[in-house]
C-alpha atoms as a PDB file:
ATOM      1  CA  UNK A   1     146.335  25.330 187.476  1.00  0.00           C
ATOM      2  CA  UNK A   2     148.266  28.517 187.933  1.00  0.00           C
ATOM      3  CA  UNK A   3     146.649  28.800 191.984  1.00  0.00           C
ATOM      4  CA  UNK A   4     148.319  25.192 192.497  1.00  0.00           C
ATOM      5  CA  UNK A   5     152.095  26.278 190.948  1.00  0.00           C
ATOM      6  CA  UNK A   6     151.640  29.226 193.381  1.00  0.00           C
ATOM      7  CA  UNK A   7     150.002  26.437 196.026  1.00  0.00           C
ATOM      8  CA  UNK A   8     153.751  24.179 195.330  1.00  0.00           C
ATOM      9  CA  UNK A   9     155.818  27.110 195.152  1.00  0.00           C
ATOM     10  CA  UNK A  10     155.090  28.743 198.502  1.00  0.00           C
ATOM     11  CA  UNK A  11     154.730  25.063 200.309  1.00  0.00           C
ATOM     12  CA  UNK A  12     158.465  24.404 198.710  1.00  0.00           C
ATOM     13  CA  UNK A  13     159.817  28.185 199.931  1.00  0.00           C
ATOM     14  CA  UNK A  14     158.517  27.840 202.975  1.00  0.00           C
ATOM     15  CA  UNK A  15     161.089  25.214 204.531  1.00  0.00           C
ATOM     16  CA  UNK A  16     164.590  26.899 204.128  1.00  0.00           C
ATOM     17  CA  UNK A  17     166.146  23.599 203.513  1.00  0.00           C
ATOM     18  CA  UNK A  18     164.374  22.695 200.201  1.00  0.00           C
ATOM     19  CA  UNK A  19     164.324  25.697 199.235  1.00  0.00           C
ATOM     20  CA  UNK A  20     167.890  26.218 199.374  1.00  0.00           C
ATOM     21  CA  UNK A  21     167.974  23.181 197.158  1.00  0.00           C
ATOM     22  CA  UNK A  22     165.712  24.222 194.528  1.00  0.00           C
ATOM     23  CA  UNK A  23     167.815  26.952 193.978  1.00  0.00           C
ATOM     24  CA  UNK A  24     170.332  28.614 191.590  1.00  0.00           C
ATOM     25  CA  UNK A  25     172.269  28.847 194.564  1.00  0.00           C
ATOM     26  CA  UNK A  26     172.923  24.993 194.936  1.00  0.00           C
ATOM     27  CA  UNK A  27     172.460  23.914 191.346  1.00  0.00           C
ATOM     28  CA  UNK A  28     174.793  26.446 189.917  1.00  0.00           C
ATOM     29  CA  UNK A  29     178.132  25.341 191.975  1.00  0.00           C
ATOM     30  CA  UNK A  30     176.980  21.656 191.970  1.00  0.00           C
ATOM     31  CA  UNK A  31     176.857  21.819 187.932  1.00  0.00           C
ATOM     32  CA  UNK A  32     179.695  23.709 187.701  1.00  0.00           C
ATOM     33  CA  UNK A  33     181.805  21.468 189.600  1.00  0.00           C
ATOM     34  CA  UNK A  34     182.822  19.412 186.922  1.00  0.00           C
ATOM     35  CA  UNK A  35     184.840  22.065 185.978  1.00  0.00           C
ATOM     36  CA  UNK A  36     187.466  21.538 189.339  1.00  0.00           C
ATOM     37  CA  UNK A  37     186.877  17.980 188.943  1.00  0.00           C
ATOM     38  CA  UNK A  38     188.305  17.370 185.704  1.00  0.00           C
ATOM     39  CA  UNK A  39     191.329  19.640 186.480  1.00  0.00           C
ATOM     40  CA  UNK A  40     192.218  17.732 189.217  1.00  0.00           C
ATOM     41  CA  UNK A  41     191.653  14.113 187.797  1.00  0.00           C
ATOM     42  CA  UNK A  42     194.105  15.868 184.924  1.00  0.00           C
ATOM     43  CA  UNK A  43     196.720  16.973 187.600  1.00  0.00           C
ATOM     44  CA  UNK A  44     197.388  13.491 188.183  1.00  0.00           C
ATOM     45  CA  UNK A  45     198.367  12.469 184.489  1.00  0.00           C
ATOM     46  CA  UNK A  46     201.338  13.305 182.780  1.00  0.00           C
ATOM     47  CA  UNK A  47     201.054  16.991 180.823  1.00  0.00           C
ATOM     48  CA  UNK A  48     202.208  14.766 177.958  1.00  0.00           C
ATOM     49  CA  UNK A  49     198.796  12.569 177.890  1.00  0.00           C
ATOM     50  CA  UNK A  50     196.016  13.516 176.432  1.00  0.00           C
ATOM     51  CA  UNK A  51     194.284  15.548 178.742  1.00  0.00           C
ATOM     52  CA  UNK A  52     190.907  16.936 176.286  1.00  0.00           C
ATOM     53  CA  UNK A  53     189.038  15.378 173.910  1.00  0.00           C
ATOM     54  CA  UNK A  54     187.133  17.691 171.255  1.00  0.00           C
ATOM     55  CA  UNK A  55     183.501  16.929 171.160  1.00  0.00           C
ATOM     56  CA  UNK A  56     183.434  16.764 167.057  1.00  0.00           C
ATOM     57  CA  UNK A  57     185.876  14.742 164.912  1.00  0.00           C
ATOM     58  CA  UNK A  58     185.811  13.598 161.406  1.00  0.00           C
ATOM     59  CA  UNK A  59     186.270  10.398 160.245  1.00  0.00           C
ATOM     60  CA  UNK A  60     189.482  11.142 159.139  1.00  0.00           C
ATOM     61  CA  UNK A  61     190.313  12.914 162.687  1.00  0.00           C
ATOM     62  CA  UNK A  62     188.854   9.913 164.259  1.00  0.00           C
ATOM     63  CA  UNK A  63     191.890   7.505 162.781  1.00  0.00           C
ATOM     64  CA  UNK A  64     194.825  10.030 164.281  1.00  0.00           C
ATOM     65  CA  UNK A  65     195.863   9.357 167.544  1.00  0.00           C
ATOM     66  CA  UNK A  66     194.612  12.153 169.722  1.00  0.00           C
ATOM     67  CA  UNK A  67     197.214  14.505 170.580  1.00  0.00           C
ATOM     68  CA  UNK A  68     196.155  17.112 172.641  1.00  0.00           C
ATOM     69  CA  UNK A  69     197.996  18.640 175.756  1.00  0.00           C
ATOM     70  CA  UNK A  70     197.650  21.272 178.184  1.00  0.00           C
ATOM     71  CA  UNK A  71     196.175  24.031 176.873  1.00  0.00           C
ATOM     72  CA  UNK A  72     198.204  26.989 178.365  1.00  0.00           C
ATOM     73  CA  UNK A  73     195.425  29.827 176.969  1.00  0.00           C
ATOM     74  CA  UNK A  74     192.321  27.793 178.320  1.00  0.00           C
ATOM     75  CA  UNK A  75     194.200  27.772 181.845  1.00  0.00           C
ATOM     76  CA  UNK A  76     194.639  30.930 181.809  1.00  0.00           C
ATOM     77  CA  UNK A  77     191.021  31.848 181.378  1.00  0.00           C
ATOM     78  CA  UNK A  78     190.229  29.465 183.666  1.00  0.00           C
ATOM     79  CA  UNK A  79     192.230  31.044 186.251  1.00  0.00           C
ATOM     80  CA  UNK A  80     190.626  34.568 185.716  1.00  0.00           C
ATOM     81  CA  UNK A  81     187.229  33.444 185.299  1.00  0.00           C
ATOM     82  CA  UNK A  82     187.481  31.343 188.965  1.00  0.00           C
ATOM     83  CA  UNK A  83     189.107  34.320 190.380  1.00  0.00           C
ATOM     84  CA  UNK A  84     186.254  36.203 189.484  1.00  0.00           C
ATOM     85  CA  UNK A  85     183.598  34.181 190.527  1.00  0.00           C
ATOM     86  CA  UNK A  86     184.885  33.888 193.378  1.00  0.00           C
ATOM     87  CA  UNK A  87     184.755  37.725 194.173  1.00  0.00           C
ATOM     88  CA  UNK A  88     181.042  37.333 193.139  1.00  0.00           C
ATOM     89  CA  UNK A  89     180.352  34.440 195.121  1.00  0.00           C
ATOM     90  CA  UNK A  90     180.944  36.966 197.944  1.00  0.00           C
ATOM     91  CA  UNK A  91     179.574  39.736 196.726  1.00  0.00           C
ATOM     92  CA  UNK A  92     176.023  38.788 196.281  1.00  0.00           C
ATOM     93  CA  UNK A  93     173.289  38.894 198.835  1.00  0.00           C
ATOM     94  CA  UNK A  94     173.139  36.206 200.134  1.00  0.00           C
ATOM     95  CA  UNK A  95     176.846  34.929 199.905  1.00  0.00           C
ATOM     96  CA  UNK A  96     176.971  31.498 197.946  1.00  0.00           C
ATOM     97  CA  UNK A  97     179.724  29.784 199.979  1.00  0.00           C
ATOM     98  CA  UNK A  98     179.460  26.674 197.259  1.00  0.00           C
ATOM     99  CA  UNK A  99     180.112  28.953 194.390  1.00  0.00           C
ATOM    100  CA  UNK A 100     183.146  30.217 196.089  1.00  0.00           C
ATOM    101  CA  UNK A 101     184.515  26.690 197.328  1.00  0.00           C
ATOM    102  CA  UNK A 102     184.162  25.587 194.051  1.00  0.00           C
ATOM    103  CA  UNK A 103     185.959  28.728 192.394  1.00  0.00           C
ATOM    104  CA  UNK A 104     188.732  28.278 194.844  1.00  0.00           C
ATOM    105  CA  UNK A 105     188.940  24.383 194.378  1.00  0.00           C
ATOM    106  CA  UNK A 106     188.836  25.068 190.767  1.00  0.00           C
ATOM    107  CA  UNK A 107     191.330  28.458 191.109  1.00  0.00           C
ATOM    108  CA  UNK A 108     194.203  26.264 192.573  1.00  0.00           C
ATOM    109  CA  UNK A 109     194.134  23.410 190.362  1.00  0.00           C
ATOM    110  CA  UNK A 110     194.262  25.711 187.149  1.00  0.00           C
ATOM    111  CA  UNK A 111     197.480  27.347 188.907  1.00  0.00           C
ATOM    112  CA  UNK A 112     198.731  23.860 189.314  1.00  0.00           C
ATOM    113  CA  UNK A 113     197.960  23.035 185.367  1.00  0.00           C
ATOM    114  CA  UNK A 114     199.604  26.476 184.449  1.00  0.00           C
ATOM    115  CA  UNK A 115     202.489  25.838 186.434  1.00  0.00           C
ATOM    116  CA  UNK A 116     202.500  21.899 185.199  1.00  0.00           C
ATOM    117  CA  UNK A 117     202.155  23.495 181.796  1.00  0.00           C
ATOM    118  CA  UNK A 118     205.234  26.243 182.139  1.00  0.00           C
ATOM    119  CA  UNK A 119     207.030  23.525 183.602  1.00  0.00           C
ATOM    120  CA  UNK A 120     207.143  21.305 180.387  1.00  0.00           C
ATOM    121  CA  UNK A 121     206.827  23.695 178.001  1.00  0.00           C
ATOM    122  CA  UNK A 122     209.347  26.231 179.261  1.00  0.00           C
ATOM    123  CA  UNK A 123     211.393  25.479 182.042  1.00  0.00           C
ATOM    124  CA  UNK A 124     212.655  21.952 180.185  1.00  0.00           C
ATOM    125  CA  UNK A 125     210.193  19.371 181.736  1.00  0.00           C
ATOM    126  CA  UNK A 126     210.040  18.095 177.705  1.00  0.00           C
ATOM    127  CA  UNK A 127     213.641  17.692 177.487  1.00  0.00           C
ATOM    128  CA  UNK A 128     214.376  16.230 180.772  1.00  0.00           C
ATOM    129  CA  UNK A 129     210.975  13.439 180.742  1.00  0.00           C
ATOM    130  CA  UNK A 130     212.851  13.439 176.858  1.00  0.00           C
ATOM    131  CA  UNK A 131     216.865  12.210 178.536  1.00  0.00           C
ATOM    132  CA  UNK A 132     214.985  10.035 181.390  1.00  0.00           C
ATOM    133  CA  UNK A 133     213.133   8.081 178.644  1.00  0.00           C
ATOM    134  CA  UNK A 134     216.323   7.467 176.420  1.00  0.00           C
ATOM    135  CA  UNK A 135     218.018   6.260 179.318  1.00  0.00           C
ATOM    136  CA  UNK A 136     215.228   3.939 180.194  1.00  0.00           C
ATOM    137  CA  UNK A 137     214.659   2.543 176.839  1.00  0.00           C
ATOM    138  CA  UNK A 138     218.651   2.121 176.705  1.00  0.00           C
ATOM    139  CA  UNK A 139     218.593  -0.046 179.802  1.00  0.00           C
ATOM    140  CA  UNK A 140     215.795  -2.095 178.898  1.00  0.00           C
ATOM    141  CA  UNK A 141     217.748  -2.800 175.140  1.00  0.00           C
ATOM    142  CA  UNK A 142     220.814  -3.644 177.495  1.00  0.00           C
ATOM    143  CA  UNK A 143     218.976  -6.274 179.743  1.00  0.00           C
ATOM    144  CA  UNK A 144     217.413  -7.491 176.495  1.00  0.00           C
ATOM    145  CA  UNK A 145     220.776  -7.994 174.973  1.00  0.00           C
ATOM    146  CA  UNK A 146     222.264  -9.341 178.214  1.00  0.00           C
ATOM    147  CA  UNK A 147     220.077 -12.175 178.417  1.00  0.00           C
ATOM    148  CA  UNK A 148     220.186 -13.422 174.571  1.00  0.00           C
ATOM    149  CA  UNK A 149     223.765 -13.316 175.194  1.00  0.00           C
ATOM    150  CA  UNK A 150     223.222 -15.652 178.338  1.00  0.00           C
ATOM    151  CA  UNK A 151     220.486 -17.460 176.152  1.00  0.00           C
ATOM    152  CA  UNK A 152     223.633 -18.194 173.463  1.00  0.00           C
ATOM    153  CA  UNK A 153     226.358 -18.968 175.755  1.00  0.00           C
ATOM    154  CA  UNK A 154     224.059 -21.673 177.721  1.00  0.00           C
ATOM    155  CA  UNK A 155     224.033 -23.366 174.429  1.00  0.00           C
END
């Protein structure tokens, strides 16, 4: 048994191509790609939405309304931790050009979170999406009001 693992093993290393994909060179970056993926299917929503989902909730969890937001200590450590994989992904012998893409992808959509997150939690995003809603619900209540009004005086 053990001569035909060897008998696989050297028949799979000996095409570059395959063996490239059996790998930890492919299969690390391809895995870890969900990472960048999520962060930038998140960029698109509002940092108000829900943006994580915990993977263990109570029953009584379970009834509230999940309220979770950008998390401005998990983007930083995101940020480091791409920026230094991405130094490795250099660094080793040979150089894993997918690890570092998907550092980088994932590197500038956690700068985009932070600054999405500094935006509304420091630099008055809250308070301004806060006025713009007001003003929409106010207009809605006036065209609301303006047509019972024409609804009464067509009576």
């Amino acid at each position: 048994m053990a001569a035909f693992v060897k008998a696989v093993n050297a028949k799979i290393r000996s095409n570059p191509t395959v063996s490239y994909f059996c790998s930890t060179h492919f299969w690390g970056p391809a895995s870890n790609f969900g990472i960048p993926i999520a962060a930038v299917m998140d960029a698109q929503k509002s940092p108000e939405l829900v943006l994580c989902v915990p993977p263990f909730r109570t029953s009584a969890e379970a009834e509230q309304p999940l309220n979770y937001r950008i998390s401005g200590q998990m983007t930083f450590a995101l940020c480091i931790y791409s920026a230094t994989f991405m130094r490795y992904a250099l660094a080793v012998t040979p150089k894993n050009y997918l690890l570092f893409l998907c550092h980088f992808i994932n590197e500038g959509s956690q700068i985009t979170q932070g600054y999405r997150y500094l935006q509304w939690h420091q630099w008055g995003g809250r308070e301004k999406a806060g006025v713009h809603g007001a003003v929409e619900g106010a207009k809605e209540k006036a065209g609301a009001a303006s047509d019972k009004i024409k609804e009464v005086a067509s009576k």
